[in-house]
C-alpha atoms as a PDB file:
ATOM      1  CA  UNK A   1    -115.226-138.698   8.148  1.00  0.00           C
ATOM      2  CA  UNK A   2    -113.034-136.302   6.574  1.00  0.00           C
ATOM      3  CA  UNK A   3    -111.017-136.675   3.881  1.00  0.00           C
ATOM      4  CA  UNK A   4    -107.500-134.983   3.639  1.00  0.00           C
ATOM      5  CA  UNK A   5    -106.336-133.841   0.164  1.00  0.00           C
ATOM      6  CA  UNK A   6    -102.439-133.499  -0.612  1.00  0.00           C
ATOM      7  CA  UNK A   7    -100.861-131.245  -3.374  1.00  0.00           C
ATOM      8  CA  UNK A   8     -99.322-132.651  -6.106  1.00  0.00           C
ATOM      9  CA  UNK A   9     -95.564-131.803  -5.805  1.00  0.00           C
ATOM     10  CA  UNK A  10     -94.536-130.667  -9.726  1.00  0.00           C
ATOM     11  CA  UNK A  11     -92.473-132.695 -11.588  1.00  0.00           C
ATOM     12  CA  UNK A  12     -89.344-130.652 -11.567  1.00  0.00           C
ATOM     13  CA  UNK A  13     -86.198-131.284  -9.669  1.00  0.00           C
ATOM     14  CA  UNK A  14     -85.742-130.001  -6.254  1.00  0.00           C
ATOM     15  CA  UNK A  15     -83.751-127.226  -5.475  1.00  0.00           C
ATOM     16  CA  UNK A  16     -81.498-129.997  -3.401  1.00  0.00           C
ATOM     17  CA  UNK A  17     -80.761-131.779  -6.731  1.00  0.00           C
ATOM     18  CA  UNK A  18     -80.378-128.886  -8.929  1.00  0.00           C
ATOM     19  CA  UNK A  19     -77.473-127.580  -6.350  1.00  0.00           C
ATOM     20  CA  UNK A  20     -76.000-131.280  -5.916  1.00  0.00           C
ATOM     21  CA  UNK A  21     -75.995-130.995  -9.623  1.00  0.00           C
ATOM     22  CA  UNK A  22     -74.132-127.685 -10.204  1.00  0.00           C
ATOM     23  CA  UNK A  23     -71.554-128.432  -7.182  1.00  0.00           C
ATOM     24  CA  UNK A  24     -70.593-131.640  -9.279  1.00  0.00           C
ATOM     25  CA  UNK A  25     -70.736-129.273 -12.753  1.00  0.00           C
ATOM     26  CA  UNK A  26     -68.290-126.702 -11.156  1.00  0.00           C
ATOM     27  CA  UNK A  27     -65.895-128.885  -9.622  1.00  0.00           C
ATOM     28  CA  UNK A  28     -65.835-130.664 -12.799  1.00  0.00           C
ATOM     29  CA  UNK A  29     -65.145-127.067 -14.872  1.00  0.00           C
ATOM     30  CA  UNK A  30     -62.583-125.690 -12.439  1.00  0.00           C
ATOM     31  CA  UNK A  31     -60.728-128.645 -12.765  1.00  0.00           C
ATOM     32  CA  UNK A  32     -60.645-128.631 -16.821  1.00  0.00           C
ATOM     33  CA  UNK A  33     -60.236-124.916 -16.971  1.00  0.00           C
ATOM     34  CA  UNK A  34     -56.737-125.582 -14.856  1.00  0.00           C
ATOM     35  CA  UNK A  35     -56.079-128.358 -16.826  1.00  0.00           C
ATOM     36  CA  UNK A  36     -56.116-126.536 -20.264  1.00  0.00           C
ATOM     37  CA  UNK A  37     -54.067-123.529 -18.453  1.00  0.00           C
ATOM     38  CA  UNK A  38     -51.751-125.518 -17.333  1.00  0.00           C
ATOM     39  CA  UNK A  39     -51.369-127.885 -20.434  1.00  0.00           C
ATOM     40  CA  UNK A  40     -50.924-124.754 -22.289  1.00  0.00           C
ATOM     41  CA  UNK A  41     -48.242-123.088 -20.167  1.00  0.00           C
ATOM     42  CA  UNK A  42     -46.304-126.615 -20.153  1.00  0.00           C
ATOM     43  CA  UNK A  43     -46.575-126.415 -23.998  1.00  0.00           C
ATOM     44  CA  UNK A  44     -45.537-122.880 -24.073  1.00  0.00           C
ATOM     45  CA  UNK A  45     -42.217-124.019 -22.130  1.00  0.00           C
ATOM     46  CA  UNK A  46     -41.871-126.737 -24.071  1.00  0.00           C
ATOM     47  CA  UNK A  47     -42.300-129.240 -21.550  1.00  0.00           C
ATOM     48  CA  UNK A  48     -44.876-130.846 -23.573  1.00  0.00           C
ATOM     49  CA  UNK A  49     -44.371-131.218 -27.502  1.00  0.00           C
ATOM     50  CA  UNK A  50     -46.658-128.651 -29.602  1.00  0.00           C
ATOM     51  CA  UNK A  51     -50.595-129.427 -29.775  1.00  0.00           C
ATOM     52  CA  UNK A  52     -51.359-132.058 -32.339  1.00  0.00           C
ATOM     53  CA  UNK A  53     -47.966-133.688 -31.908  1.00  0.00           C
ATOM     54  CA  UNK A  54     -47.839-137.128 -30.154  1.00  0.00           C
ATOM     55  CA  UNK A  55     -44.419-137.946 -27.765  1.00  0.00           C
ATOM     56  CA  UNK A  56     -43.823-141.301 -26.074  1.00  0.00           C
ATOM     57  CA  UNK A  57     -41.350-139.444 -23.652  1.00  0.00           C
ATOM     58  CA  UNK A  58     -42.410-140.619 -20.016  1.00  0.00           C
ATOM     59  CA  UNK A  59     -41.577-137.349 -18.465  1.00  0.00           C
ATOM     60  CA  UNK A  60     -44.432-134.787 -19.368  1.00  0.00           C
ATOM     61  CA  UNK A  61     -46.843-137.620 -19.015  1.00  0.00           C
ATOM     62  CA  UNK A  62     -45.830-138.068 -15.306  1.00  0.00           C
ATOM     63  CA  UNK A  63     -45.970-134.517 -14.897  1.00  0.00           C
ATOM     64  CA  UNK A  64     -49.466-134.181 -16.280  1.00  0.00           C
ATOM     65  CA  UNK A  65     -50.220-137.377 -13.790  1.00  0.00           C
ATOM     66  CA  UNK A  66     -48.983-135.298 -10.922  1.00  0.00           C
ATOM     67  CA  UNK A  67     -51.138-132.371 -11.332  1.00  0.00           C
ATOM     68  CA  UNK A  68     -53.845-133.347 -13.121  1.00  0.00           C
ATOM     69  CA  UNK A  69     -54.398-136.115  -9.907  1.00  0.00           C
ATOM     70  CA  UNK A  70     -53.813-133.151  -7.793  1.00  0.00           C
ATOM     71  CA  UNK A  71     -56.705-131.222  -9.759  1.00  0.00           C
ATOM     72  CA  UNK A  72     -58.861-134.209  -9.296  1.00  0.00           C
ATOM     73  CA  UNK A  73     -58.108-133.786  -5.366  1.00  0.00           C
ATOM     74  CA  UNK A  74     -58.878-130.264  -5.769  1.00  0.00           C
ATOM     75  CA  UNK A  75     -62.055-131.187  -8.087  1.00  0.00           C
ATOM     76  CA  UNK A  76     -63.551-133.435  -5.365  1.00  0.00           C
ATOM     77  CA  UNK A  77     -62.683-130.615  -2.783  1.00  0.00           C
ATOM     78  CA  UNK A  78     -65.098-128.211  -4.590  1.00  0.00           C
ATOM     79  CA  UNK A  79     -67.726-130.664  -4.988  1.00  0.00           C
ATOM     80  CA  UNK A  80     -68.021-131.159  -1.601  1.00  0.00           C
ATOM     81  CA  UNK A  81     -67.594-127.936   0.070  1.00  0.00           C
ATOM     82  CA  UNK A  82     -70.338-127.338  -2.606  1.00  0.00           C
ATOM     83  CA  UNK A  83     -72.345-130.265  -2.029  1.00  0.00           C
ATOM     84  CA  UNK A  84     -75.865-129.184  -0.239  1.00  0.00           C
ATOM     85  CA  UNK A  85     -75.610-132.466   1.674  1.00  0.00           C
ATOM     86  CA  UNK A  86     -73.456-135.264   1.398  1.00  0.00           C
ATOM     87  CA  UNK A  87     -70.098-134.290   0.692  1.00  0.00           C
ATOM     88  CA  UNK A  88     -68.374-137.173   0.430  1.00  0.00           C
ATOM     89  CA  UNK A  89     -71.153-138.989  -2.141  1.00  0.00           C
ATOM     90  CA  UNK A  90     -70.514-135.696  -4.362  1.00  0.00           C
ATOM     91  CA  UNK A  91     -67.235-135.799  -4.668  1.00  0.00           C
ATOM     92  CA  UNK A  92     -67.383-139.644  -5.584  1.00  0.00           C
ATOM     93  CA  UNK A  93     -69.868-138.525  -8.207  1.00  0.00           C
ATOM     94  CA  UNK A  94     -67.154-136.209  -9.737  1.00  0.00           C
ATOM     95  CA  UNK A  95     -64.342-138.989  -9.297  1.00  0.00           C
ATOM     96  CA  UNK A  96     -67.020-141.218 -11.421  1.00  0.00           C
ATOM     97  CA  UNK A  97     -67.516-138.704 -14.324  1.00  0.00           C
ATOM     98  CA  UNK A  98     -63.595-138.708 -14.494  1.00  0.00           C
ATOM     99  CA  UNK A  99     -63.858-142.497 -14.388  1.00  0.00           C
ATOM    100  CA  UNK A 100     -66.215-142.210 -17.675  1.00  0.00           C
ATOM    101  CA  UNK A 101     -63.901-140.190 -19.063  1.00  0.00           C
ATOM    102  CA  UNK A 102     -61.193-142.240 -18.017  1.00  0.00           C
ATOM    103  CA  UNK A 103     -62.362-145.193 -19.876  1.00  0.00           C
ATOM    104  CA  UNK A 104     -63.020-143.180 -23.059  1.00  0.00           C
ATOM    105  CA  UNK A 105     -59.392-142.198 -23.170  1.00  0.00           C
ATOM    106  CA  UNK A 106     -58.070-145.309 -22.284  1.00  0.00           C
ATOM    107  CA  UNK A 107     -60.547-146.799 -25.769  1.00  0.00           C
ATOM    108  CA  UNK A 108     -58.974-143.800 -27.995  1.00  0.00           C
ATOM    109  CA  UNK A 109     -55.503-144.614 -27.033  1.00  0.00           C
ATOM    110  CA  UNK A 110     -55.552-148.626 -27.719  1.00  0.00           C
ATOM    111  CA  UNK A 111     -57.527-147.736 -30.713  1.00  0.00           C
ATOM    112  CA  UNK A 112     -55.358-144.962 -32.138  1.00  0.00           C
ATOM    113  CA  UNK A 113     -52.044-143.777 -31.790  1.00  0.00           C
ATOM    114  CA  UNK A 114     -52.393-141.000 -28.987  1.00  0.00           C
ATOM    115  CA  UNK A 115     -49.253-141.898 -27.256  1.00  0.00           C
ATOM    116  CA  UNK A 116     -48.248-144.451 -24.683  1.00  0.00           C
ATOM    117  CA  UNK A 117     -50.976-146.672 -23.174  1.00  0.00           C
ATOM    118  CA  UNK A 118     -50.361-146.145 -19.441  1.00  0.00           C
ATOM    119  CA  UNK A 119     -51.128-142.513 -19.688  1.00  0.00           C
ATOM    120  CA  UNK A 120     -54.930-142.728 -19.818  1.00  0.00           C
ATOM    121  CA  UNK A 121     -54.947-146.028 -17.683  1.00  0.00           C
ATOM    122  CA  UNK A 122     -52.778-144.138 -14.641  1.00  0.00           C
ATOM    123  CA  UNK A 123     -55.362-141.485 -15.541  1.00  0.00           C
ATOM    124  CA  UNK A 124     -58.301-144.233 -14.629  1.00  0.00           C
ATOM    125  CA  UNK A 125     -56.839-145.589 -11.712  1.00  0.00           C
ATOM    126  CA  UNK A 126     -56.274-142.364  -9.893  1.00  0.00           C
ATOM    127  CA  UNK A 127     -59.667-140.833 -10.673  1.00  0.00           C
ATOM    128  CA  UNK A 128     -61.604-142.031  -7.481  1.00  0.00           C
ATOM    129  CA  UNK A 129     -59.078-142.070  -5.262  1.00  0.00           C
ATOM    130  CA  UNK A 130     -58.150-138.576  -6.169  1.00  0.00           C
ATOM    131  CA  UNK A 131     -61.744-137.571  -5.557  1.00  0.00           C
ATOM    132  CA  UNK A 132     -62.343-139.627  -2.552  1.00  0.00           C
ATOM    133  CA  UNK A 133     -59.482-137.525  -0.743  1.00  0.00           C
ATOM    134  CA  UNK A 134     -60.318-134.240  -1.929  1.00  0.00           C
ATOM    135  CA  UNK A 135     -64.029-135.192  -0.825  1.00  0.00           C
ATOM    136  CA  UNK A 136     -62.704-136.375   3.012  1.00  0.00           C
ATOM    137  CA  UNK A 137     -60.516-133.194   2.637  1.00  0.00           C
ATOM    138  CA  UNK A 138     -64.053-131.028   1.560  1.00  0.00           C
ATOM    139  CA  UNK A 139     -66.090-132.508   3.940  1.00  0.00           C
ATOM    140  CA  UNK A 140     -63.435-132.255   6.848  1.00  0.00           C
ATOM    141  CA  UNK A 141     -63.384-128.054   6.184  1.00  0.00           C
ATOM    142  CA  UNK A 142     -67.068-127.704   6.753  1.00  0.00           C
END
């Protein structure tokens, strides 16, 4: 009778998950990095009121809507052309860390006076979708 011995496989994470991981990690960076440049540029023009000052005007929150759910497209883009497998489940990942997020804006605006409501909840609401399109989009360009 013989007797077959297996190794051990270490504890650490496999390569697969570190790069699932970082895919999700970058996507999520390049889409704040654009974020801040662009918030900054639309406060430079004066679109949006100076930093630390709170508007209820409906127009530069719509605008930041419009891009930022077009960075969130572009967010679950990255994670999937990143994505070692998957693409699609990536990108969803991403559209759930903005949902996180999204729920931790919409508690700091009903709790303090940030500015109107909706802002944070549109924010919410377009978070997986947003992802879930740049993902199909991602995983269609592979």
């Amino acid at each position: 009778m013989t007797t077959t011995i297996q190794a051990i496989q270490a504890a650490t994470p496999s390569r697969a998950v570190l790069r699932s991981i970082a895919a999700v990690a970058a996507a999520f960076v390049a889409m704040a990095i654009m974020t801040l440049i662009v918030d900054q540029i639309l406060h430079w023009l004066g679109v949006f009121p100076p930093w630390g000052q709170i508007s209820y005007e409906p127009i530069p929150y719509a605008v930041a809507v419009g891009y930022r759910t077009l960075f969130g497209v572009g967010g679950g883009f990255v994670a999937a052309r990143l994505a070692p497998r998957a693409p699609l489940r990536h990108a969803l990942s991403l559209g759930w860390v903005g949902v996180v997020f999204g729920v931790a804006g919409v508690v700091a605006a009903v709790t303090r006076d940030l500015g109107p409501v909706w802002y944070p909840i549109v924010l919410l609401a377009v978070a997986l979708p947003a992802a879930w399109v740049g993902g199909k989009l991602g995983a269609g360009a592979r």
